[in-house]
N, C-alpha and C. Protein backbone atom coordinates (compact mmCIF):
# COMPACT_ATOMS: atom_id res chain seq x y z
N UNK A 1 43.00 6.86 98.90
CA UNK A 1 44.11 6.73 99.83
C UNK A 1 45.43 7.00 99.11
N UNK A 2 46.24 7.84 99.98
CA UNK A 2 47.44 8.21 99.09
C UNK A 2 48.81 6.85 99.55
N UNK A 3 49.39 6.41 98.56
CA UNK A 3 50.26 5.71 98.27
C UNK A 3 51.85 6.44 99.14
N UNK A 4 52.27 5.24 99.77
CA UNK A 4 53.13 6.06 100.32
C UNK A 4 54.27 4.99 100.34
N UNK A 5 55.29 6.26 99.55
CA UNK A 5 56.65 5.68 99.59
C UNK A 5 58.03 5.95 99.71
N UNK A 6 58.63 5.30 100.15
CA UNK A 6 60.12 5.43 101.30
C UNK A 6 60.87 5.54 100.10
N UNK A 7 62.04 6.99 100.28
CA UNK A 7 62.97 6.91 99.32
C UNK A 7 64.19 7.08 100.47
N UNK A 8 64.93 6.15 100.03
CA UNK A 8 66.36 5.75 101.24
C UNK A 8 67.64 5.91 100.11
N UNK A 9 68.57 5.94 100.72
CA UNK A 9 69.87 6.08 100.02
C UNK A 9 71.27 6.03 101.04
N UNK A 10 72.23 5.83 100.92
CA UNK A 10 73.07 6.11 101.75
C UNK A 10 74.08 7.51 101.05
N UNK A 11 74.81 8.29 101.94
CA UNK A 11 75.16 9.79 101.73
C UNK A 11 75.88 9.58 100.32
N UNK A 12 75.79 10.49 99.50
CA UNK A 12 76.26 11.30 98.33
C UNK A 12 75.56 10.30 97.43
N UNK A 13 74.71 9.69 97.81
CA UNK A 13 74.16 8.92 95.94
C UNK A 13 72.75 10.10 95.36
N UNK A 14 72.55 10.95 95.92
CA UNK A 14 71.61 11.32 95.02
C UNK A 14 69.93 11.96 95.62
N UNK A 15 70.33 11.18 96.92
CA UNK A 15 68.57 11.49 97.20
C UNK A 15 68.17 12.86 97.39
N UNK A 16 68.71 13.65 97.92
CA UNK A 16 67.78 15.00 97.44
C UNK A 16 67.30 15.49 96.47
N UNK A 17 68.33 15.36 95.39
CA UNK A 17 68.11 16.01 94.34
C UNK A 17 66.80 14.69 93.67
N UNK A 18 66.85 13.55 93.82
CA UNK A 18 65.80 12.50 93.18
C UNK A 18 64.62 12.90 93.96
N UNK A 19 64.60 13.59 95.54
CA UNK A 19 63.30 13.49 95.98
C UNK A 19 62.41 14.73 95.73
N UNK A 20 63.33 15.81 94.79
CA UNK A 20 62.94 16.92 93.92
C UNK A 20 62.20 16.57 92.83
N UNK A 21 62.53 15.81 92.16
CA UNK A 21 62.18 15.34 91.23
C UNK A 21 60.81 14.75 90.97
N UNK A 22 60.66 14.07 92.60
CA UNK A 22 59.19 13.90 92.69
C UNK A 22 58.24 14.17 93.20
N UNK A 23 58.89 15.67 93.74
CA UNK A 23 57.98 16.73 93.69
C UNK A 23 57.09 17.40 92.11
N UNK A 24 58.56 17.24 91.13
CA UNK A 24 58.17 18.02 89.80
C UNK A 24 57.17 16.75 89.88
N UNK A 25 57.20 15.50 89.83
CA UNK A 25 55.93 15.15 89.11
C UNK A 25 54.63 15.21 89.93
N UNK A 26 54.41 16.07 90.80
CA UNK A 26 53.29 15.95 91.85
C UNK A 26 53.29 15.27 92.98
N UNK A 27 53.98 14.54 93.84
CA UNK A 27 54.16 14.18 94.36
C UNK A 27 54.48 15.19 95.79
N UNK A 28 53.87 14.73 97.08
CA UNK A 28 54.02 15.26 97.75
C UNK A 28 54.74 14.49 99.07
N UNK A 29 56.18 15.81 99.35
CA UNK A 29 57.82 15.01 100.38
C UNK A 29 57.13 15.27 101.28
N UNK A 30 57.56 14.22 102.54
CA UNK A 30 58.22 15.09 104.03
C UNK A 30 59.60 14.38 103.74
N UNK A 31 60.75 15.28 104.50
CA UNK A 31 61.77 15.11 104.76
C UNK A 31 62.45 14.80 106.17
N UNK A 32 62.93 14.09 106.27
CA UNK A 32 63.33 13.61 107.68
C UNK A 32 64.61 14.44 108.67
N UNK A 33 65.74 14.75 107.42
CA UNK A 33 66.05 15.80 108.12
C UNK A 33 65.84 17.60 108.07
N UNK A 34 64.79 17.52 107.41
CA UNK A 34 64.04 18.95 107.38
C UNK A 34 63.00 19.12 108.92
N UNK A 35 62.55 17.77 108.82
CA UNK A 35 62.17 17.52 110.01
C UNK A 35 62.68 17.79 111.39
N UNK A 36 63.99 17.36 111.31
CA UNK A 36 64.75 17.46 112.56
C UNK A 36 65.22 18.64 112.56
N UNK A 37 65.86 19.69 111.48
CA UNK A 37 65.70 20.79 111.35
C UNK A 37 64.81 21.47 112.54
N UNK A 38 63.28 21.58 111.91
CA UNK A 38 62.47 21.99 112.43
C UNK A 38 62.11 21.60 113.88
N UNK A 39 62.47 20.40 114.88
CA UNK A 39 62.18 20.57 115.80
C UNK A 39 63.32 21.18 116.77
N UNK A 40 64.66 20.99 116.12
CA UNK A 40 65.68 21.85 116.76
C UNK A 40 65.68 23.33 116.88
N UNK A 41 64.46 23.97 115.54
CA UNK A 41 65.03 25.24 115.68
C UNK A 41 64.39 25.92 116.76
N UNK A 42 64.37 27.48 116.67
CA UNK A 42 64.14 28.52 117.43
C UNK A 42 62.43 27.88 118.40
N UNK A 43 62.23 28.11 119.35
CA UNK A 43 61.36 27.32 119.93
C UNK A 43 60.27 25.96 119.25
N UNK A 44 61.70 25.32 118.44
CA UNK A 44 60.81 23.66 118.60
C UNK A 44 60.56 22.99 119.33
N UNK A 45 59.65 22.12 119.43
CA UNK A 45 59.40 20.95 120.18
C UNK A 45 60.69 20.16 121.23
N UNK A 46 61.22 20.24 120.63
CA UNK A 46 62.56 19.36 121.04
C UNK A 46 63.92 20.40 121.81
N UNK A 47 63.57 22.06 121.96
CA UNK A 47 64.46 22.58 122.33
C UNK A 47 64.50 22.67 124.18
N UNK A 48 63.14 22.36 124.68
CA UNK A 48 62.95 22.57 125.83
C UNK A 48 63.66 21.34 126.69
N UNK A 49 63.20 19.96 126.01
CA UNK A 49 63.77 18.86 126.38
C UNK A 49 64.96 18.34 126.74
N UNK A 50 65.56 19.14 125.44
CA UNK A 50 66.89 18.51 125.26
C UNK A 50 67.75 20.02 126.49
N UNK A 51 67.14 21.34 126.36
CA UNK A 51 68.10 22.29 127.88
C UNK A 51 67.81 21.65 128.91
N UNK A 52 66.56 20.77 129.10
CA UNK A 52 66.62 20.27 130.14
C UNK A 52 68.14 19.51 130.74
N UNK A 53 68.41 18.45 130.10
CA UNK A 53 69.08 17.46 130.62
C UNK A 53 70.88 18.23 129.65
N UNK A 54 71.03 19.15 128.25
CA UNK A 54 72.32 19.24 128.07
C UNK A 54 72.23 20.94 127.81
N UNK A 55 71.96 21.79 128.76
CA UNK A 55 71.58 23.36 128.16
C UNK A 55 72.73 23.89 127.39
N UNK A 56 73.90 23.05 127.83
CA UNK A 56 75.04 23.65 126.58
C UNK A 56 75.04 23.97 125.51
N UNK A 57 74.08 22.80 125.01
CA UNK A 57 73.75 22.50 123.54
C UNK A 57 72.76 23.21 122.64
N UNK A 58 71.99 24.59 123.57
CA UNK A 58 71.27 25.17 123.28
C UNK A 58 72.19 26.76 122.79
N UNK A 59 71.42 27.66 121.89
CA UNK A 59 72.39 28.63 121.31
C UNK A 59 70.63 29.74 120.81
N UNK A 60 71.04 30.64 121.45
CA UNK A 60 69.49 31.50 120.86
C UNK A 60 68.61 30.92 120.44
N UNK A 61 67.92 30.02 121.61
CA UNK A 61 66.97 29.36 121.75
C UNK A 61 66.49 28.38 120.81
N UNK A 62 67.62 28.04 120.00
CA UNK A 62 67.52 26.29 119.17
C UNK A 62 68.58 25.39 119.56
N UNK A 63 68.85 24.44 119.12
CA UNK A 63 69.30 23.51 119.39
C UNK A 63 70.96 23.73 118.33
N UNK A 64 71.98 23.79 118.83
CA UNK A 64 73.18 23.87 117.89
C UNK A 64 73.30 22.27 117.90
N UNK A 65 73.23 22.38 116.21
CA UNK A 65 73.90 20.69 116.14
C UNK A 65 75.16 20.53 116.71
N UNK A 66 76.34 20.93 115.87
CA UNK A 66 77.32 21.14 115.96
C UNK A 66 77.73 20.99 117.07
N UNK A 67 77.47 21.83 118.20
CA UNK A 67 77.50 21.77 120.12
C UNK A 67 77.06 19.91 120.25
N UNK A 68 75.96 19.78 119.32
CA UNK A 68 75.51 18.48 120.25
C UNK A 68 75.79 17.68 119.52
N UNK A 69 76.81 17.17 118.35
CA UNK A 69 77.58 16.55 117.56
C UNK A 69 78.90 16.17 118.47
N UNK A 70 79.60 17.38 118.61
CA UNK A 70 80.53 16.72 119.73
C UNK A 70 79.96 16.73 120.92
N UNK A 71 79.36 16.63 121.66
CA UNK A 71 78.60 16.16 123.03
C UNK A 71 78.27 14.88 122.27
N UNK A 72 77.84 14.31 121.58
CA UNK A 72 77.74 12.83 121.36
C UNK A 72 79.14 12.11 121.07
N UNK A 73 80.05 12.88 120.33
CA UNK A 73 81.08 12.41 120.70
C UNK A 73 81.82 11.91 121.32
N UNK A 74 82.00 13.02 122.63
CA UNK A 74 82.50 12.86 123.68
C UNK A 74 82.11 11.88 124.60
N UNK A 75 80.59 11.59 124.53
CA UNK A 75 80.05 11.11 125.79
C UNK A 75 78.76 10.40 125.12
N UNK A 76 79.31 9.16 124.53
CA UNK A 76 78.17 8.16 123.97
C UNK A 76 77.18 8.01 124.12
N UNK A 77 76.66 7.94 125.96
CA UNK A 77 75.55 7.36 125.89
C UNK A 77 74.37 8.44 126.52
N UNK A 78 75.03 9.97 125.30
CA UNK A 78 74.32 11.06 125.25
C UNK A 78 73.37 10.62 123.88
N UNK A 79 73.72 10.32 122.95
CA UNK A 79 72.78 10.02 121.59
C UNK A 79 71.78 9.25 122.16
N UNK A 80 71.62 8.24 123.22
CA UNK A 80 70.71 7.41 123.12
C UNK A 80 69.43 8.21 124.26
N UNK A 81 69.65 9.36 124.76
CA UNK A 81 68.96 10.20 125.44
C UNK A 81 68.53 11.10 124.53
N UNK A 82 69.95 11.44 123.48
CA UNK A 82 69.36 12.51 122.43
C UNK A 82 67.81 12.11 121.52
N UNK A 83 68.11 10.65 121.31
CA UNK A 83 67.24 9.76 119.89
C UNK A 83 66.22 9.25 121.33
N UNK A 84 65.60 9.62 122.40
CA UNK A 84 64.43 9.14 122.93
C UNK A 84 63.35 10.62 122.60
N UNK A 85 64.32 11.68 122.27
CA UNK A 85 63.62 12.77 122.73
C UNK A 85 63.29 12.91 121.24
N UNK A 86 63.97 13.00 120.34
CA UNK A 86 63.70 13.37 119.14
C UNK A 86 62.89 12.38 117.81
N UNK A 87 63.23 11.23 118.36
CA UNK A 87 62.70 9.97 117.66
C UNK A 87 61.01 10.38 117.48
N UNK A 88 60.27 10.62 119.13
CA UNK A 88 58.89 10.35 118.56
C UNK A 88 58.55 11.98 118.09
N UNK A 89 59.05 12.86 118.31
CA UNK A 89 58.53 14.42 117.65
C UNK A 89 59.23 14.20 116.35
N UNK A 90 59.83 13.32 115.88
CA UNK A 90 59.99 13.45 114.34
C UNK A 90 59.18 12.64 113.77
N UNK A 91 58.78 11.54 114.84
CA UNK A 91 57.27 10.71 113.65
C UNK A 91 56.02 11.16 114.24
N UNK A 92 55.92 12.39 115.19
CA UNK A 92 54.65 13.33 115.32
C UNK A 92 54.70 14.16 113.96
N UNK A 93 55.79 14.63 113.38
CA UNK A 93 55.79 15.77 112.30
C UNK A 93 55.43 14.57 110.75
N UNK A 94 55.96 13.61 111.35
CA UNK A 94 55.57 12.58 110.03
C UNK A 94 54.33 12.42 110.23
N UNK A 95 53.70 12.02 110.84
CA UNK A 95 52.51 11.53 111.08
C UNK A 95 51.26 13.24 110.90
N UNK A 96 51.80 14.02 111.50
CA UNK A 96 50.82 15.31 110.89
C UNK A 96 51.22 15.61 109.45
N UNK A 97 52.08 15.41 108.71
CA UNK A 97 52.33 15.37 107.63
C UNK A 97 51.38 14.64 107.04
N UNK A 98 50.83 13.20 107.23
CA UNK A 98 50.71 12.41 106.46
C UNK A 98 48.86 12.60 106.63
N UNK A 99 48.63 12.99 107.58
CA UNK A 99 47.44 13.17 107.71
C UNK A 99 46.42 14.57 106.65
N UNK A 100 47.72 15.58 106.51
CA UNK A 100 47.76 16.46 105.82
C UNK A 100 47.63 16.54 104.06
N UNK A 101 48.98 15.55 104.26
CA UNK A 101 49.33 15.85 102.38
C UNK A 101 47.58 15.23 101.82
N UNK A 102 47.55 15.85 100.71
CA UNK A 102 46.31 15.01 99.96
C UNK A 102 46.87 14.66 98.21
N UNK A 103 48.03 14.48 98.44
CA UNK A 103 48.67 14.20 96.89
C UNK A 103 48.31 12.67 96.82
N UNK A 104 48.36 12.01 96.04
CA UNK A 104 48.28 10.77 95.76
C UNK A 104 49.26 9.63 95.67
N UNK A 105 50.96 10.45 95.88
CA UNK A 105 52.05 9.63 96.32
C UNK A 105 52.58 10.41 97.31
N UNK A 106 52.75 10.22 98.43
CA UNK A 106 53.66 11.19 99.49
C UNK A 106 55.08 10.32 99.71
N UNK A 107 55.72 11.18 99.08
CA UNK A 107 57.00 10.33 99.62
C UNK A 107 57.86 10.71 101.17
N UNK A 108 58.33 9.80 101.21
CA UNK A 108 59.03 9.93 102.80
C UNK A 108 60.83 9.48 102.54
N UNK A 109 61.16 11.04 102.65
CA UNK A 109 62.74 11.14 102.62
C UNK A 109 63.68 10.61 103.86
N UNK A 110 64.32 9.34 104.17
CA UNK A 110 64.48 9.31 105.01
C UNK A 110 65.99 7.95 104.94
N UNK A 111 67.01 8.81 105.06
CA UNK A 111 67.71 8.37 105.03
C UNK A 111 68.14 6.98 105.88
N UNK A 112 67.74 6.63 106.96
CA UNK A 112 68.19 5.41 107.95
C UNK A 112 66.37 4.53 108.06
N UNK A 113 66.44 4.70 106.50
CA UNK A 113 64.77 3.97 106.71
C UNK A 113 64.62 2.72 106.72
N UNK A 114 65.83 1.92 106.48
CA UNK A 114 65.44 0.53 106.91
C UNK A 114 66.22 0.36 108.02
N UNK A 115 67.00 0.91 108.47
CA UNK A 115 67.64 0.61 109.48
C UNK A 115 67.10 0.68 110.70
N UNK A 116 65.72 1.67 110.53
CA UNK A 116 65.27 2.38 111.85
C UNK A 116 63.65 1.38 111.83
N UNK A 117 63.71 0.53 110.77
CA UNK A 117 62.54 -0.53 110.31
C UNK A 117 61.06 0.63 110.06
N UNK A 118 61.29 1.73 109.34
CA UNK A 118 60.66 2.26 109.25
C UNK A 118 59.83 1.94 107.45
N UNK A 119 60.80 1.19 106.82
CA UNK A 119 59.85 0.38 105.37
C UNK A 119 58.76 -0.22 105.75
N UNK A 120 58.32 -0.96 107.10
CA UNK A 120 57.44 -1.70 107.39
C UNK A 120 55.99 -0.39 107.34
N UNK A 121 56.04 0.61 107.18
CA UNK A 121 54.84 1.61 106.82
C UNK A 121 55.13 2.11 105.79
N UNK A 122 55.70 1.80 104.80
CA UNK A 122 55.58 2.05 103.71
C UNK A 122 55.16 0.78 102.57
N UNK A 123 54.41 1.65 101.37
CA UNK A 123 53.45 0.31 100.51
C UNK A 123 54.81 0.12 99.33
N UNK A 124 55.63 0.94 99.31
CA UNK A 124 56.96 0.42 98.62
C UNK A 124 57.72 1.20 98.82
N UNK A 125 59.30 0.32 98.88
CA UNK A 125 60.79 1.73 98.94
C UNK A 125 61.25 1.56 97.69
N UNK A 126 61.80 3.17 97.46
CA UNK A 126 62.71 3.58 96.02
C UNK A 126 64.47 3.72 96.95
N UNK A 127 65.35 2.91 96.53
CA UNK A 127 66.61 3.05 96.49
C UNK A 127 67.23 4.11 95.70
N UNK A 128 68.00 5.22 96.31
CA UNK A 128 68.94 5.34 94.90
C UNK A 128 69.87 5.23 95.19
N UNK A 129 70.67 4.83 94.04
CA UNK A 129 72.30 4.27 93.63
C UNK A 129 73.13 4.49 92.86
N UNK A 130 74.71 4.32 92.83
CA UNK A 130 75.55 5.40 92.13
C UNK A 130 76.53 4.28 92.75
N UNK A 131 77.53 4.32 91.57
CA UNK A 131 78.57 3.66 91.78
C UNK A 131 79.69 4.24 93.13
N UNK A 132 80.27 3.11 93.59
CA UNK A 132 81.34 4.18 95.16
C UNK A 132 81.98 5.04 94.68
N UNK A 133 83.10 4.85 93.75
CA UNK A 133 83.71 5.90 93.51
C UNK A 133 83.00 7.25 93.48
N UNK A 134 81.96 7.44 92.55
CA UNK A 134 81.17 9.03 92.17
C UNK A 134 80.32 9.35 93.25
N UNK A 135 80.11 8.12 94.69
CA UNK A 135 79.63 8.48 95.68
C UNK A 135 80.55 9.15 96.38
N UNK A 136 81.45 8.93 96.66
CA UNK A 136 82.75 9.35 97.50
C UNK A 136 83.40 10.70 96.99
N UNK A 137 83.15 10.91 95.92
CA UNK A 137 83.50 12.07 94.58
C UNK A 137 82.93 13.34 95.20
N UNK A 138 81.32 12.69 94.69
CA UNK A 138 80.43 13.90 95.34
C UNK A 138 80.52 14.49 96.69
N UNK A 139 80.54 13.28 97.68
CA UNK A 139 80.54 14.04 99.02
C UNK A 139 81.89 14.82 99.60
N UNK A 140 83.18 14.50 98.73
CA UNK A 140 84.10 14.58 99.16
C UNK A 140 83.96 16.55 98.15
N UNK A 141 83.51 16.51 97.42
CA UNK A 141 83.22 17.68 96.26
C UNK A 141 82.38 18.80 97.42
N UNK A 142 81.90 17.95 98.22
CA UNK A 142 81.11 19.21 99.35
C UNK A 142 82.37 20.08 99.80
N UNK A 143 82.86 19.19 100.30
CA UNK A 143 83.86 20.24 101.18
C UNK A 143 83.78 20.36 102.90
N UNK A 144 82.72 19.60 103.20
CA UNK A 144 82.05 19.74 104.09
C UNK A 144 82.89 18.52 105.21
N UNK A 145 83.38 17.50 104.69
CA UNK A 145 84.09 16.10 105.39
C UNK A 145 85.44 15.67 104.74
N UNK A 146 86.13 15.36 105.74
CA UNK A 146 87.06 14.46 105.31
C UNK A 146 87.10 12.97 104.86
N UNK A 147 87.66 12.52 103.83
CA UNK A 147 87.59 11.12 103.67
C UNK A 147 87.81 10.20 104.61
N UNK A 148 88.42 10.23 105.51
CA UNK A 148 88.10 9.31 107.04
C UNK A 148 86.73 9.88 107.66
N UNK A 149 85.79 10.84 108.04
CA UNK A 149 84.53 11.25 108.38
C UNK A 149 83.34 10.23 107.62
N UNK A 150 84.02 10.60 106.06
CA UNK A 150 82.91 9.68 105.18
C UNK A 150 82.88 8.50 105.16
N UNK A 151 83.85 7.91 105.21
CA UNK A 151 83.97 6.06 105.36
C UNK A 151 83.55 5.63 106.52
N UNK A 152 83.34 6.50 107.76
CA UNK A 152 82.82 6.41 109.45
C UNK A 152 81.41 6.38 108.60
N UNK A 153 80.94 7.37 108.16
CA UNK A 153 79.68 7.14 107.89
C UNK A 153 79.05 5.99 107.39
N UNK A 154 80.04 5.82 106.00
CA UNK A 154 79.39 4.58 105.40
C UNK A 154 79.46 3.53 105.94
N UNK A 155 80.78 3.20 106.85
CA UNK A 155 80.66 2.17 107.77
C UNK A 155 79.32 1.89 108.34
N UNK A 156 78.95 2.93 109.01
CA UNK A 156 77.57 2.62 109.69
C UNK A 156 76.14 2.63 109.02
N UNK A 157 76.26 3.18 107.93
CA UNK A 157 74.96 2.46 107.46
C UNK A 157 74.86 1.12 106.68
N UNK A 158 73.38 0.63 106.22
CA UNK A 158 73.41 -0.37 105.68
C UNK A 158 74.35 -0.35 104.22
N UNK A 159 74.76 -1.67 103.64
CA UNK A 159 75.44 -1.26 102.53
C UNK A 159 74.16 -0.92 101.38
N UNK A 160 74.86 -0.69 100.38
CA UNK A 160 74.21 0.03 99.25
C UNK A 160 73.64 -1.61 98.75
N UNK A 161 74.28 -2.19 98.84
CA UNK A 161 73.98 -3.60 97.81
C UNK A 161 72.54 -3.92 98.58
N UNK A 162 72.68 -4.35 100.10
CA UNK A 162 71.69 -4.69 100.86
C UNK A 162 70.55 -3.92 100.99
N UNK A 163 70.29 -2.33 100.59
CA UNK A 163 69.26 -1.34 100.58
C UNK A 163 68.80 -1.74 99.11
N UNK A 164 69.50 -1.66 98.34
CA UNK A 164 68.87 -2.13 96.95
C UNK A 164 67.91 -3.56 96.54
N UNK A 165 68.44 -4.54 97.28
CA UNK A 165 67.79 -5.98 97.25
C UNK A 165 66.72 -6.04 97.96
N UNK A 166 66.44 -4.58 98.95
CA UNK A 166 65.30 -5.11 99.85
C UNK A 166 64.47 -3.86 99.53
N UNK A 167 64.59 -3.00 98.28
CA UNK A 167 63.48 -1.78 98.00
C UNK A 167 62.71 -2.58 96.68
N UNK A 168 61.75 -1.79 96.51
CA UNK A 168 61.43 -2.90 95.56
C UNK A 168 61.39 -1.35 93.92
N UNK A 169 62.04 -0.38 94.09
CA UNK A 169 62.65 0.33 92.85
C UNK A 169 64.03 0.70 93.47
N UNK A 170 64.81 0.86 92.28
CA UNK A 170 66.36 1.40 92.22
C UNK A 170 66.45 2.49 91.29
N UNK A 171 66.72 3.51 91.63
CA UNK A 171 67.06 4.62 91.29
C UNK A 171 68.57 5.14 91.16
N UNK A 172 69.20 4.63 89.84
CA UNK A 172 70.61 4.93 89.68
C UNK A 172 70.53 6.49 89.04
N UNK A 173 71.71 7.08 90.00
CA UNK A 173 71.85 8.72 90.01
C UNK A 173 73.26 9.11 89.53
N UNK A 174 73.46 8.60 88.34
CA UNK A 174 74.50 8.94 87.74
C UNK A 174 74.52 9.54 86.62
N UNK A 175 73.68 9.94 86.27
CA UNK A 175 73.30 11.37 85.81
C UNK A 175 72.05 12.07 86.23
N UNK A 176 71.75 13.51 86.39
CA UNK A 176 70.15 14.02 86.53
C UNK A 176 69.42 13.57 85.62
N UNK A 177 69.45 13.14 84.17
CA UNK A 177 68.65 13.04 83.53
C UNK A 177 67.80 11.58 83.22
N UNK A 178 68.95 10.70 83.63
CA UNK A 178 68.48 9.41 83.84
C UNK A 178 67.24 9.18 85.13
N UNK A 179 68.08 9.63 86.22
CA UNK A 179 67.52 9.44 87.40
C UNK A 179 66.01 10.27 86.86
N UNK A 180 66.19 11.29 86.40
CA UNK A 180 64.63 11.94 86.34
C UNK A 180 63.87 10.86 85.64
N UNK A 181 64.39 10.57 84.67
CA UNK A 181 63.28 9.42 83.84
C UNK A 181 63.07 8.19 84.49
N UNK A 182 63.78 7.65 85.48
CA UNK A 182 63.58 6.70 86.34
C UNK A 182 62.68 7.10 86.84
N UNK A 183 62.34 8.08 88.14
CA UNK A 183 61.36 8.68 88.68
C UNK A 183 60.26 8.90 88.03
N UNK A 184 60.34 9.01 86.34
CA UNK A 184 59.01 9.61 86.21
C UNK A 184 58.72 8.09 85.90
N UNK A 185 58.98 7.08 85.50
CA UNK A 185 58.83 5.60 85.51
C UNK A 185 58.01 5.04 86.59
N UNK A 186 58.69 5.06 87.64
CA UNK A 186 57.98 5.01 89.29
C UNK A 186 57.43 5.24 89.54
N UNK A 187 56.69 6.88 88.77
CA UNK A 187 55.34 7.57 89.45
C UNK A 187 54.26 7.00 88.61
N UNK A 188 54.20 6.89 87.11
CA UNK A 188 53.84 6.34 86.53
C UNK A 188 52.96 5.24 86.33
N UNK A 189 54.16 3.87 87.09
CA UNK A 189 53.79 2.81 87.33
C UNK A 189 52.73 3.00 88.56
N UNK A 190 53.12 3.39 89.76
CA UNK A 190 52.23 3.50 90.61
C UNK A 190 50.80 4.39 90.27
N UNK A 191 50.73 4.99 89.50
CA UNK A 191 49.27 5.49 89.36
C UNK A 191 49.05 4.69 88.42
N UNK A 192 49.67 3.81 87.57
CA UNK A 192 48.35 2.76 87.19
C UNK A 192 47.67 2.02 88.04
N UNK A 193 48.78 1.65 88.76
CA UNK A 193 48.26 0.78 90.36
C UNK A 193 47.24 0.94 90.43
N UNK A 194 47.34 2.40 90.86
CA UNK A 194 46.02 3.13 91.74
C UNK A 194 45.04 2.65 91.49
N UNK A 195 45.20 3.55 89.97
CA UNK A 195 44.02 3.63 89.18
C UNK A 195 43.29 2.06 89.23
N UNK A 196 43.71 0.73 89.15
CA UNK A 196 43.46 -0.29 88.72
C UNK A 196 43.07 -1.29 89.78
N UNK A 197 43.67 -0.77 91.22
CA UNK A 197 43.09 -0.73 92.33
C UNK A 197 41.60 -1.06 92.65
């Protein structure tokens, strides 16, 4: 039975590049918003649903975030129609995922994973963490948000302190090279598990 575990983070600490990492050691991802990716795009699952009830939001036959970013904006209690439709075709793609992978750790990238009480199927969560400042650094280094956008964000997720006390590894990402040796620590430990199992 493959070992399965939740890697959570809140924005700019690190988790993509850490959930690379455990790919290099064998480990086999799904990603949550690769996921959603995929059911938005060019005839996904989720493109028929969602022209149903907002066809605005549709653009050569996928789903434009962007269009349906401000449509949630504008009109609140569009997300909670958006997240009925997309919620269970993203834990259909998890769930054929999981049936699939045959690696011996599958990790599950998923940013709002305790929030969405999705740790309760996982046999352990990896945190990663980075001091605020070099969090705020990085995302602000995208280019992509303004520093009022990013503090909306962090507002709404869990804090960093509270994701850390309730994973049972921490993954500090303040440098690549640390964080890699953390990871390979984690994978490590868990295949003795296994093995000892």
């Amino acid at each position: 039975m493959s070992f399965l575990l939740g890697l959570t983070g809140s924005i700019g600490m690190g988790k993509s590049s850490t959930a690379r990492m455990f790919v290099e050691e064998g480990c086999a991802l799904w990603d949550a918003d690769a996921a959603v990716h995929r059911i938005y795009a060019e005839n996904g699952p989720a493109v028929a649903p969602i022209a149903a009830i907002y066809p605005q939001t549709i653009q050569e036959g996928a789903v434009d975030r962007t269009v349906l970013k401000t449509l949630i904006a504008r009109d609140p209690g569009a997300l909670k129609q958006i997240e009925a439709i997309v919620h269970p075709l993203v834990a259909e793609d998890r769930n054929k995922f999981r049936e699939n992978a045959t690696a011996d750790i599958l990790v599950f990238d998923i940013p709002l994973l305790f929030e969405t009480g999705g740790d309760a199927a996982m046999d352990a969560v990896a945190c990663v963490s980075v001091a605020p400042d070099i969090q705020e650094q990085r995302v602000l280094e995208r280019g992509t948000m303004t520093r009022e956008q990013f503090e909306m964000i962090r507002a709404k997720q869990m804090p960093d302190a509270e994701k850390r006390a309730r994973s049972d590894y921490v993954i500090i990402t303040d440098t690549l090279d640390h964080a890699r040796a953390q990871v390979h620590t984690i994978v490590r430990q868990i295949r003795d598990r296994q093995a000892h199992a």
